[in-house]
PDB file of N, CA and C in Angstrom:
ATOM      1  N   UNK A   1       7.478  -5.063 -33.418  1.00  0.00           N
ATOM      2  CA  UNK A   1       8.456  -5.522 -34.390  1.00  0.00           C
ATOM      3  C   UNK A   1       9.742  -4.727 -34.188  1.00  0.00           C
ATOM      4  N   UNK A   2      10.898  -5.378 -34.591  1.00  0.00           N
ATOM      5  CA  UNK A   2      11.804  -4.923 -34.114  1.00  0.00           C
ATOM      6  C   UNK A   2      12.393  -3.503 -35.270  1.00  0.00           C
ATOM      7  N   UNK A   3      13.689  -2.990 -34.862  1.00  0.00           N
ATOM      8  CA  UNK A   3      13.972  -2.075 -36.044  1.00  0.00           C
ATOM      9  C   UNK A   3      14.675  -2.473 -37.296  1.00  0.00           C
ATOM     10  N   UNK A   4      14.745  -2.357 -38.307  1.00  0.00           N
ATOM     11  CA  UNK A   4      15.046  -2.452 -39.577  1.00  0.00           C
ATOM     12  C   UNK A   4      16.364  -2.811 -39.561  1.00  0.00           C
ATOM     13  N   UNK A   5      17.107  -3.779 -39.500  1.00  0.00           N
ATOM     14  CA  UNK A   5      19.223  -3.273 -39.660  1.00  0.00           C
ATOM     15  C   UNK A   5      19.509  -4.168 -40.974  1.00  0.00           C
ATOM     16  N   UNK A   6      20.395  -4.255 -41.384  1.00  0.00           N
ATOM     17  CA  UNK A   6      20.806  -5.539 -42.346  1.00  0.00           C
ATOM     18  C   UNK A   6      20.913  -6.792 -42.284  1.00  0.00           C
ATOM     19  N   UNK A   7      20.457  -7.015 -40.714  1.00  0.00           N
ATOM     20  CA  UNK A   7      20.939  -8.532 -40.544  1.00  0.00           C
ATOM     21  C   UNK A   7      19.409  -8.783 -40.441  1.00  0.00           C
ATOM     22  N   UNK A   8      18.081  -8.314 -40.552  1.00  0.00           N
ATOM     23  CA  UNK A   8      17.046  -8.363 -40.507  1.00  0.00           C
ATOM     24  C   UNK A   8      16.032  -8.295 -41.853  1.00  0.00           C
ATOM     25  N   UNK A   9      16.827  -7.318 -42.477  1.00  0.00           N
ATOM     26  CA  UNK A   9      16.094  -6.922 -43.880  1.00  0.00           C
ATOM     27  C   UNK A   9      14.906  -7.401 -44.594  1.00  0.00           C
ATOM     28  N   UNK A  10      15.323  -9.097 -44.560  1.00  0.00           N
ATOM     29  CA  UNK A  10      14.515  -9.712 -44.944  1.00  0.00           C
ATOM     30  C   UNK A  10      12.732 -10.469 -44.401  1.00  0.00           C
ATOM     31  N   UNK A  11      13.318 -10.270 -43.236  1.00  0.00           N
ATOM     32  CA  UNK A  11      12.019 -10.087 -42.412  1.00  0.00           C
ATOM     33  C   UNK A  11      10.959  -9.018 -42.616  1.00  0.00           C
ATOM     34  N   UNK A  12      11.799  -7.776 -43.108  1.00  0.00           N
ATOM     35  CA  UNK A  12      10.866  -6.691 -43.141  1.00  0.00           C
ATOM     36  C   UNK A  12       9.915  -5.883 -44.547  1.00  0.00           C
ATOM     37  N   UNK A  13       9.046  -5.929 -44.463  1.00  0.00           N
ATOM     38  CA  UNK A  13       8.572  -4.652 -45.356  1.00  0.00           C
ATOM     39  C   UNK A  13       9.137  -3.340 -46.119  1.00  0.00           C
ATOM     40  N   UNK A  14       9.361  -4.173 -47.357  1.00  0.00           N
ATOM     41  CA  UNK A  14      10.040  -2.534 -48.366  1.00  0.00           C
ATOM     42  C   UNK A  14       9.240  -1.445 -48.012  1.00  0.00           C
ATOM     43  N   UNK A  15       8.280  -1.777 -48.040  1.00  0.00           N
ATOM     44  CA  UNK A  15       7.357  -0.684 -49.130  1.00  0.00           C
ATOM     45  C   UNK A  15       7.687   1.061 -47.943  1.00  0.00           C
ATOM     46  N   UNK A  16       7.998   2.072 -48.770  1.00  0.00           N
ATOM     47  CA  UNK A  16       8.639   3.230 -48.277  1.00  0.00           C
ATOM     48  C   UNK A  16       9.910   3.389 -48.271  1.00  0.00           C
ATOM     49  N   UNK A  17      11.156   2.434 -48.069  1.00  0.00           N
ATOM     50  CA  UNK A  17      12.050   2.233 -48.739  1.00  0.00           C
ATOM     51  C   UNK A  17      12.604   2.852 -49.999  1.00  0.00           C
ATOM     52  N   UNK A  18      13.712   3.858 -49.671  1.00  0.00           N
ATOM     53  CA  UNK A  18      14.637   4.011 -50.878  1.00  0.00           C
ATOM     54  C   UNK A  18      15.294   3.105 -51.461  1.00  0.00           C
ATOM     55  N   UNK A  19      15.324   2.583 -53.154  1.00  0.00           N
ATOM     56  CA  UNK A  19      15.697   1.259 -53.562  1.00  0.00           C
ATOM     57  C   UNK A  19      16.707   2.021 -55.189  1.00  0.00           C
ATOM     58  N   UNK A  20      17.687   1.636 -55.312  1.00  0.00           N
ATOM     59  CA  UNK A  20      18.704   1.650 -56.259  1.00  0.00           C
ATOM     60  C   UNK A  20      18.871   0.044 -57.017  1.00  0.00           C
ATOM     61  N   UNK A  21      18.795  -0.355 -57.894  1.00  0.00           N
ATOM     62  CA  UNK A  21      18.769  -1.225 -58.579  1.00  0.00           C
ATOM     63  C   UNK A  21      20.613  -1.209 -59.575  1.00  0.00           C
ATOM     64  N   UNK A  22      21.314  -2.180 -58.679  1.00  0.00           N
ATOM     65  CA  UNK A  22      22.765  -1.763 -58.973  1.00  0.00           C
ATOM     66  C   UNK A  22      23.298  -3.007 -59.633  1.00  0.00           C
ATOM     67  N   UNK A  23      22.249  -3.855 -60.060  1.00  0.00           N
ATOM     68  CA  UNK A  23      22.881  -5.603 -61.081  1.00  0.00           C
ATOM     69  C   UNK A  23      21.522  -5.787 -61.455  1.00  0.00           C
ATOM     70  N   UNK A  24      21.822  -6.460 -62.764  1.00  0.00           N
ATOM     71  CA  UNK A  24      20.562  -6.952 -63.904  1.00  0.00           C
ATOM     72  C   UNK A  24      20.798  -7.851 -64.275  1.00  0.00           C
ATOM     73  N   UNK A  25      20.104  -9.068 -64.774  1.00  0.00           N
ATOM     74  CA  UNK A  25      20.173  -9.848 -66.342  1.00  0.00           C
ATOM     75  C   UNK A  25      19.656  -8.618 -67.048  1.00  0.00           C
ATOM     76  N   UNK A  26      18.584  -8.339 -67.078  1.00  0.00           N
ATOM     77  CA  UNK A  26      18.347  -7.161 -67.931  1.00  0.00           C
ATOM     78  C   UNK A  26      18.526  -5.769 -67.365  1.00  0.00           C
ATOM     79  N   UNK A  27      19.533  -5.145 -68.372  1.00  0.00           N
ATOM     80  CA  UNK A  27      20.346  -3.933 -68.816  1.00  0.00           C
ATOM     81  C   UNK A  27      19.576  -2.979 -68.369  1.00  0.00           C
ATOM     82  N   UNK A  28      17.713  -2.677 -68.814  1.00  0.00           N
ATOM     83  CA  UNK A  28      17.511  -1.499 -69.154  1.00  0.00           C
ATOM     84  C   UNK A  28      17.120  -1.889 -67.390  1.00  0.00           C
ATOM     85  N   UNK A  29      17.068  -2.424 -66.550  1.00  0.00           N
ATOM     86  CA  UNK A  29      16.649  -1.936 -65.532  1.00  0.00           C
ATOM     87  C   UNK A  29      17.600  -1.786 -64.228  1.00  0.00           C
ATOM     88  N   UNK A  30      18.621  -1.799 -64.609  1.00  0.00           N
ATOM     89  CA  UNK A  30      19.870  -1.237 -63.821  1.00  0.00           C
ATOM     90  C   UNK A  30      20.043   0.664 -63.598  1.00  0.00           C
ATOM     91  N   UNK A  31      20.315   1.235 -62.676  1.00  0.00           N
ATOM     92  CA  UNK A  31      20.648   2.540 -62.340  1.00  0.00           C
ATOM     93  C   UNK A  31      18.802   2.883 -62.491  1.00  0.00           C
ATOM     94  N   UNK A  32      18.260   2.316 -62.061  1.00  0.00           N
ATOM     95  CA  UNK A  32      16.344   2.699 -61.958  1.00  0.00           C
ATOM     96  C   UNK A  32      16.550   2.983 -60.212  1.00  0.00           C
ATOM     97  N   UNK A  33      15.870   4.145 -59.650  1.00  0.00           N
ATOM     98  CA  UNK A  33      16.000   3.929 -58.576  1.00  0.00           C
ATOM     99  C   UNK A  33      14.486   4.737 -57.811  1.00  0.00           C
ATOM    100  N   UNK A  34      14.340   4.598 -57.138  1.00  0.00           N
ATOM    101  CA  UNK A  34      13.149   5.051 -55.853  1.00  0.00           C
ATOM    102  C   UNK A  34      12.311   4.682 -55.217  1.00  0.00           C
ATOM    103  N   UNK A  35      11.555   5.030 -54.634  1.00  0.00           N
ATOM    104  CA  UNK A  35      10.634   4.661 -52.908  1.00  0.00           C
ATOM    105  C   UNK A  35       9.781   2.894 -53.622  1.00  0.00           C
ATOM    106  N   UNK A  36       9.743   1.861 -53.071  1.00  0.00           N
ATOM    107  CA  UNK A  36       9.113   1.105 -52.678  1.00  0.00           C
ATOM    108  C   UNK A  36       8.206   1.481 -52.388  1.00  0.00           C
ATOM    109  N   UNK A  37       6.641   1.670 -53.080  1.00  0.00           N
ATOM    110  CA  UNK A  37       5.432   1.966 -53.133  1.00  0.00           C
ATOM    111  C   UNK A  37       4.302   0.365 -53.200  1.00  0.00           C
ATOM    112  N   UNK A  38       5.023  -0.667 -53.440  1.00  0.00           N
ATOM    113  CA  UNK A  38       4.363  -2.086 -53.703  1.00  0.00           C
ATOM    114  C   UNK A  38       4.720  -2.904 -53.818  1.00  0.00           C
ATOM    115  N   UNK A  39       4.492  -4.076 -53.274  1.00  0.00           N
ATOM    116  CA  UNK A  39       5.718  -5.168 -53.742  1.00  0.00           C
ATOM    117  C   UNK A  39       5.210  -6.626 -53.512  1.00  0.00           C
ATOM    118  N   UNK A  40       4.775  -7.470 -54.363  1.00  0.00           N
ATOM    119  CA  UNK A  40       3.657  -8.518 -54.613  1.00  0.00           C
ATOM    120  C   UNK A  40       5.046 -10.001 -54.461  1.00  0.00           C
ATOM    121  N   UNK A  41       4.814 -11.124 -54.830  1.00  0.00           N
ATOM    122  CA  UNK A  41       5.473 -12.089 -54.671  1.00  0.00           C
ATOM    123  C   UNK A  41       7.087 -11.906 -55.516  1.00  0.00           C
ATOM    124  N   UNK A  42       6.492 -11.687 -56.748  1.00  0.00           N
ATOM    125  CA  UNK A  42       7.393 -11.642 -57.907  1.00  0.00           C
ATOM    126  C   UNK A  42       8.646 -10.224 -58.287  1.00  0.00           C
ATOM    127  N   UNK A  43       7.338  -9.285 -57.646  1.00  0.00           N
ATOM    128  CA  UNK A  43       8.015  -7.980 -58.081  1.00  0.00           C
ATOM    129  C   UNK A  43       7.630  -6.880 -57.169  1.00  0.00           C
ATOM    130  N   UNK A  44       8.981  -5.692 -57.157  1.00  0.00           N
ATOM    131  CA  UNK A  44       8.499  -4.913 -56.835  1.00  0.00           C
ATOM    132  C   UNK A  44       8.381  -3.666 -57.579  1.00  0.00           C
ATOM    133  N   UNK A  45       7.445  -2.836 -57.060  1.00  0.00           N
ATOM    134  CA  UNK A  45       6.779  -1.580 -57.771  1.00  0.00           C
ATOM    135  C   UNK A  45       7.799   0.135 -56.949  1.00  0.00           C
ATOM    136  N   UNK A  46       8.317   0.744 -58.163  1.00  0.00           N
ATOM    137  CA  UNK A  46       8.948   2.159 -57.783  1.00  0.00           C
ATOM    138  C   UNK A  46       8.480   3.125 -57.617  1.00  0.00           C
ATOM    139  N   UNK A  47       8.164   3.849 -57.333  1.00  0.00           N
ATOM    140  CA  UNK A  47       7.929   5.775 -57.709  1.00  0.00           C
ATOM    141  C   UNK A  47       9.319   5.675 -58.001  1.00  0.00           C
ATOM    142  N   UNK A  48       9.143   6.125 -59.300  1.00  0.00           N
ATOM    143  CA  UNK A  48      10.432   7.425 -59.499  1.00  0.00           C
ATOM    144  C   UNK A  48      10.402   8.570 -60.457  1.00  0.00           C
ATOM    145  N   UNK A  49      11.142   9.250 -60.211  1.00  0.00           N
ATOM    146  CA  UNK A  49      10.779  11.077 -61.075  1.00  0.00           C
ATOM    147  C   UNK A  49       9.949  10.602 -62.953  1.00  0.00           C
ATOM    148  N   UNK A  50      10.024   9.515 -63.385  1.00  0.00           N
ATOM    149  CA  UNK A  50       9.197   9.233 -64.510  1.00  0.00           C
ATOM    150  C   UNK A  50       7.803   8.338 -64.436  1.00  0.00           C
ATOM    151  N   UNK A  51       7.740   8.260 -63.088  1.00  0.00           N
ATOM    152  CA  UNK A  51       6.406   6.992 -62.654  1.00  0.00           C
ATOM    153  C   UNK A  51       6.766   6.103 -62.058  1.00  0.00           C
ATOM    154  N   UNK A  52       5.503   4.855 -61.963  1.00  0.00           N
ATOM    155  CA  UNK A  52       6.274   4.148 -61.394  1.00  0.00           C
ATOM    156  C   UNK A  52       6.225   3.239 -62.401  1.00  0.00           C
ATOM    157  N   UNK A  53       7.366   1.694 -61.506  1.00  0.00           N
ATOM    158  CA  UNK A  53       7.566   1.221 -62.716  1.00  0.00           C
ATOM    159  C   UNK A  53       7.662  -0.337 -61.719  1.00  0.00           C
ATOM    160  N   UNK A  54       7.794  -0.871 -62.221  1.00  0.00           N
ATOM    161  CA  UNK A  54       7.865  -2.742 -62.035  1.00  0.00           C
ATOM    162  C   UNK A  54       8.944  -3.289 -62.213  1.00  0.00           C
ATOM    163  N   UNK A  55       9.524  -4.042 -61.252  1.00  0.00           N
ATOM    164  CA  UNK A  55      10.906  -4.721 -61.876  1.00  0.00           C
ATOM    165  C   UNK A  55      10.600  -6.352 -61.007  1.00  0.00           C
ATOM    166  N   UNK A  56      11.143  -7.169 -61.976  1.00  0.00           N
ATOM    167  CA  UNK A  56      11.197  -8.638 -61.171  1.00  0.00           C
ATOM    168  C   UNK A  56      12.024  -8.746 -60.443  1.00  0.00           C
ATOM    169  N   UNK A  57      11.994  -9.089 -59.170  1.00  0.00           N
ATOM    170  CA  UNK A  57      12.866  -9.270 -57.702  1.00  0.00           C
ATOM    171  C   UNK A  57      14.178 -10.535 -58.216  1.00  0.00           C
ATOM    172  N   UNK A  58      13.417 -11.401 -59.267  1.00  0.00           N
ATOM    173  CA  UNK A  58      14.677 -12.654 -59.336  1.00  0.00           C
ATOM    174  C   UNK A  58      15.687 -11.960 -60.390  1.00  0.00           C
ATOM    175  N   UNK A  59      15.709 -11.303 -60.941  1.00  0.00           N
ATOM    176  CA  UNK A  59      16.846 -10.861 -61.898  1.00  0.00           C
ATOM    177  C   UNK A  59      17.435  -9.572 -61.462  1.00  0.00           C
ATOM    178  N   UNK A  60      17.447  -9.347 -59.831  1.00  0.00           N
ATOM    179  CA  UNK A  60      17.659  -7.524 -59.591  1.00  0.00           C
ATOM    180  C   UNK A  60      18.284  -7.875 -58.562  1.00  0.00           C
ATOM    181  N   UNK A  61      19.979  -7.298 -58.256  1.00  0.00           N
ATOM    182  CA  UNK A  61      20.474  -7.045 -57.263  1.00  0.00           C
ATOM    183  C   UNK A  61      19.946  -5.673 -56.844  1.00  0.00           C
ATOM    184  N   UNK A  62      19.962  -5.188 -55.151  1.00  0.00           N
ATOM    185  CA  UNK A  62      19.328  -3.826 -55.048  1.00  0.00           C
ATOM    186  C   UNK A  62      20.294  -2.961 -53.713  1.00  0.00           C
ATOM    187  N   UNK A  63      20.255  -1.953 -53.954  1.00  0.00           N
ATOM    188  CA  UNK A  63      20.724  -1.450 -52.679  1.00  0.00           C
ATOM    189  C   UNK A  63      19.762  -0.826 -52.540  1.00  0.00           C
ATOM    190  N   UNK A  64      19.442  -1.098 -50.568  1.00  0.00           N
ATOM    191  CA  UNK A  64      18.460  -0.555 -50.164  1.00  0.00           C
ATOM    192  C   UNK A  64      18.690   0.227 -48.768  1.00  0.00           C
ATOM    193  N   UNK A  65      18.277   1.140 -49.158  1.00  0.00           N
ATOM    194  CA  UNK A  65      18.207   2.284 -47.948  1.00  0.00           C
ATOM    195  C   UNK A  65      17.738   2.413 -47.012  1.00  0.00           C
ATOM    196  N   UNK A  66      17.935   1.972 -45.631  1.00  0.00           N
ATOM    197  CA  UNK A  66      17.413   1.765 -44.152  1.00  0.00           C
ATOM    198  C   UNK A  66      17.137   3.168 -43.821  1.00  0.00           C
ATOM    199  N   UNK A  67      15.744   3.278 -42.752  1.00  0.00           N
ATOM    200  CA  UNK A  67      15.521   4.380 -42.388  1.00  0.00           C
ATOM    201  C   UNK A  67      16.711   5.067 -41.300  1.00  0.00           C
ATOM    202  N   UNK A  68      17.586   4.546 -40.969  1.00  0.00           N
ATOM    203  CA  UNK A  68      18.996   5.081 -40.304  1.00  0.00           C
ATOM    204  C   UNK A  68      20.081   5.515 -41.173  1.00  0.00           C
ATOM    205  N   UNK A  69      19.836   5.910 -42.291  1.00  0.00           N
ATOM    206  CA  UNK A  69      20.584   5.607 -43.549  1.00  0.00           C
ATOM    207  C   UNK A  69      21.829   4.756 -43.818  1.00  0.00           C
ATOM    208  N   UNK A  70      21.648   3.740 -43.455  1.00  0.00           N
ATOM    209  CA  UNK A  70      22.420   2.132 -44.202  1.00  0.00           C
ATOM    210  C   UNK A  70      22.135   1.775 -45.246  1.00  0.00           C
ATOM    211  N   UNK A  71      23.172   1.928 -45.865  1.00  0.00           N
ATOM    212  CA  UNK A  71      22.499   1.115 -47.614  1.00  0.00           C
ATOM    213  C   UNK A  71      23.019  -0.265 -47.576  1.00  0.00           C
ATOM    214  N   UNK A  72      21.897  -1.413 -47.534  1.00  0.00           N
ATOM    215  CA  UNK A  72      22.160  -2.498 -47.904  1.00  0.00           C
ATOM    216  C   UNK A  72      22.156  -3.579 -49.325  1.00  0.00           C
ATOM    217  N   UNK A  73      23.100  -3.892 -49.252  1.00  0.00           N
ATOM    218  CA  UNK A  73      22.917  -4.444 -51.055  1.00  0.00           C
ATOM    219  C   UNK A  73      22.119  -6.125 -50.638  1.00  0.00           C
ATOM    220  N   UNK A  74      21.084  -5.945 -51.477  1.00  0.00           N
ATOM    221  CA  UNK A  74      20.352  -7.865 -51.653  1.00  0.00           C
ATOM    222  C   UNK A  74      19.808  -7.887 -52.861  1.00  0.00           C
ATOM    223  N   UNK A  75      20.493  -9.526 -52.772  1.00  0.00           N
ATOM    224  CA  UNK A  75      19.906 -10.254 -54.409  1.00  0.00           C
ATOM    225  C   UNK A  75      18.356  -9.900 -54.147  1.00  0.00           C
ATOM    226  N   UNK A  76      18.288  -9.743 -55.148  1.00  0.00           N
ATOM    227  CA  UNK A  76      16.569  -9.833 -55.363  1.00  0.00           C
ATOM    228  C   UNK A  76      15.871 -11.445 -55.082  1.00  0.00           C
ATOM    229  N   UNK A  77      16.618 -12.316 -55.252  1.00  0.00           N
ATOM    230  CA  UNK A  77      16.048 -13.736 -55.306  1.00  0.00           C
ATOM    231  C   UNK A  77      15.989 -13.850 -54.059  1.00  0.00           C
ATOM    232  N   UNK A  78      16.504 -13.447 -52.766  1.00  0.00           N
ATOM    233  CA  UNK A  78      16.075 -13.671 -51.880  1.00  0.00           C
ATOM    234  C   UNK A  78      14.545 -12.866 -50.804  1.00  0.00           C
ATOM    235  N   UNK A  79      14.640 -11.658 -52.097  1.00  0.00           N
ATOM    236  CA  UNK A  79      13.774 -11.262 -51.503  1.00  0.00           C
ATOM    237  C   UNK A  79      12.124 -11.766 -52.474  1.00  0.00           C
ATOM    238  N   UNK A  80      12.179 -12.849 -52.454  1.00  0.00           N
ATOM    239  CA  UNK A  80      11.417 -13.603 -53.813  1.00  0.00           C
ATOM    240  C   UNK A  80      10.213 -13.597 -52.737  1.00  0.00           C
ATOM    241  N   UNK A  81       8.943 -14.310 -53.083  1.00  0.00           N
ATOM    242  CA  UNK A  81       7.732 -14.521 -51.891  1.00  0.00           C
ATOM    243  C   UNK A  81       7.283 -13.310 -51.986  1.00  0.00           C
ATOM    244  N   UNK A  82       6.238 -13.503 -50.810  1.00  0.00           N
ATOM    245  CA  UNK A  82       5.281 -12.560 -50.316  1.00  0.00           C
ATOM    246  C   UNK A  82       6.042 -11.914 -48.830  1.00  0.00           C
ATOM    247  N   UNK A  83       5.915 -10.539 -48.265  1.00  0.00           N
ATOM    248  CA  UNK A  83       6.228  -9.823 -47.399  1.00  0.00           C
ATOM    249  C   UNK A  83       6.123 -11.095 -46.195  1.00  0.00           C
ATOM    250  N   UNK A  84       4.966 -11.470 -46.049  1.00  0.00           N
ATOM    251  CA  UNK A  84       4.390 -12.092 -45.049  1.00  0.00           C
ATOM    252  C   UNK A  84       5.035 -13.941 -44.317  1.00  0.00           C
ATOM    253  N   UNK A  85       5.257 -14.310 -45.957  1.00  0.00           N
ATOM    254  CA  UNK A  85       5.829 -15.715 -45.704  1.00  0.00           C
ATOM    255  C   UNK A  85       7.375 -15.589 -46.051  1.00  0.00           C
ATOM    256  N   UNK A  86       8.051 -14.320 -45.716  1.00  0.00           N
ATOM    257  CA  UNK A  86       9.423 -14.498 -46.110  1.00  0.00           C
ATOM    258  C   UNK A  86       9.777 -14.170 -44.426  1.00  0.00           C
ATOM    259  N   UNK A  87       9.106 -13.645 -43.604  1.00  0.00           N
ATOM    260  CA  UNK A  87       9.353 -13.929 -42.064  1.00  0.00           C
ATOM    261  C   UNK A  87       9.397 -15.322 -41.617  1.00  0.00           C
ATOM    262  N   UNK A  88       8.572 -16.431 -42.342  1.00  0.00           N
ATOM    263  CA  UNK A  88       8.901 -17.979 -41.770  1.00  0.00           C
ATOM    264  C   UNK A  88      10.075 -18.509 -42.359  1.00  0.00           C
ATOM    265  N   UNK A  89      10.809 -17.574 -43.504  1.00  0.00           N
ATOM    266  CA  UNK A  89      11.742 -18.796 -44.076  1.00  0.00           C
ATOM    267  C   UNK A  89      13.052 -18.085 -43.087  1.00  0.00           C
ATOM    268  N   UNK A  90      14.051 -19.521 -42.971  1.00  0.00           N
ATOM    269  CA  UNK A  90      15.489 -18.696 -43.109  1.00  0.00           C
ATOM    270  C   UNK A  90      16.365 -18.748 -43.674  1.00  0.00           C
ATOM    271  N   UNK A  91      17.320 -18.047 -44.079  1.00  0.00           N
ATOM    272  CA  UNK A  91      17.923 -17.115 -44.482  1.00  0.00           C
ATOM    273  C   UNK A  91      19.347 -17.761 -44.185  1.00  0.00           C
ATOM    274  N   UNK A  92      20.210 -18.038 -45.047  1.00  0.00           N
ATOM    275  CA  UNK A  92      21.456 -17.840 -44.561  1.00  0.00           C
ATOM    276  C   UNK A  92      22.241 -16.544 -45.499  1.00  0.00           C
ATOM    277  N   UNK A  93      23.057 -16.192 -44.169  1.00  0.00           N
ATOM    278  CA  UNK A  93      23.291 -14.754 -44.965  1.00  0.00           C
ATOM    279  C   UNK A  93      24.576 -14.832 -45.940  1.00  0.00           C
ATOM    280  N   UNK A  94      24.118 -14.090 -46.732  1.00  0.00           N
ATOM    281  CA  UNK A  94      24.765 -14.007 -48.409  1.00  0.00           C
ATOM    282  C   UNK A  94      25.793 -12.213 -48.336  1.00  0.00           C
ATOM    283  N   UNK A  95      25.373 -11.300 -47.353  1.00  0.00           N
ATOM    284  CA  UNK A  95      26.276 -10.439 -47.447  1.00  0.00           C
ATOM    285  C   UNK A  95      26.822  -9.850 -46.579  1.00  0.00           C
TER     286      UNK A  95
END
């Protein structure tokens, strides 16, 4: 598999991923930020210094932290699905 960049993102696997949560519909889960520990169709799961915590992928813009340190910003709605079937869809790019 290839390496991680922004024009790929979506092909790839959060989970280990540094994640900043920088747009909401809901308020309280804006400025939430840390490691991608899980991440199921709907949502993904944080570690951060209070636990972890759950946020829905369709209401969360995110900046996310490439292991080269690139921070990329994505709607959460695109990162909607499962890890696995978001490699068959494509993508037109939004940033």
């Amino acid at each position: 598999m290839s390496e991680i960049s922004p024009l790929n993102i979506l092909n790839h696997e959060l989970i280990g991923l540094e994640t900043h949560v920088v747009g909401s519909k809901d308020p309280t889960h804006v400025s939430r930020k840390g490691i991608v520990v899980a991440e199921t169709k709907d949502m993904i799961q944080l570690e951060t210094a209070q636990g972890n915590i759950l946020l829905p992928k369709d209401v969360c813009v995110f900046h996310i932290k490439l292991p080269d340190g690139t921070t990329v910003q994505v709607d959460g709605n695109l990162l909607r699905g499962r890890p696995e079937d978001r490699l068959k869809k494509r993508h037109k790019r939004r940033w």
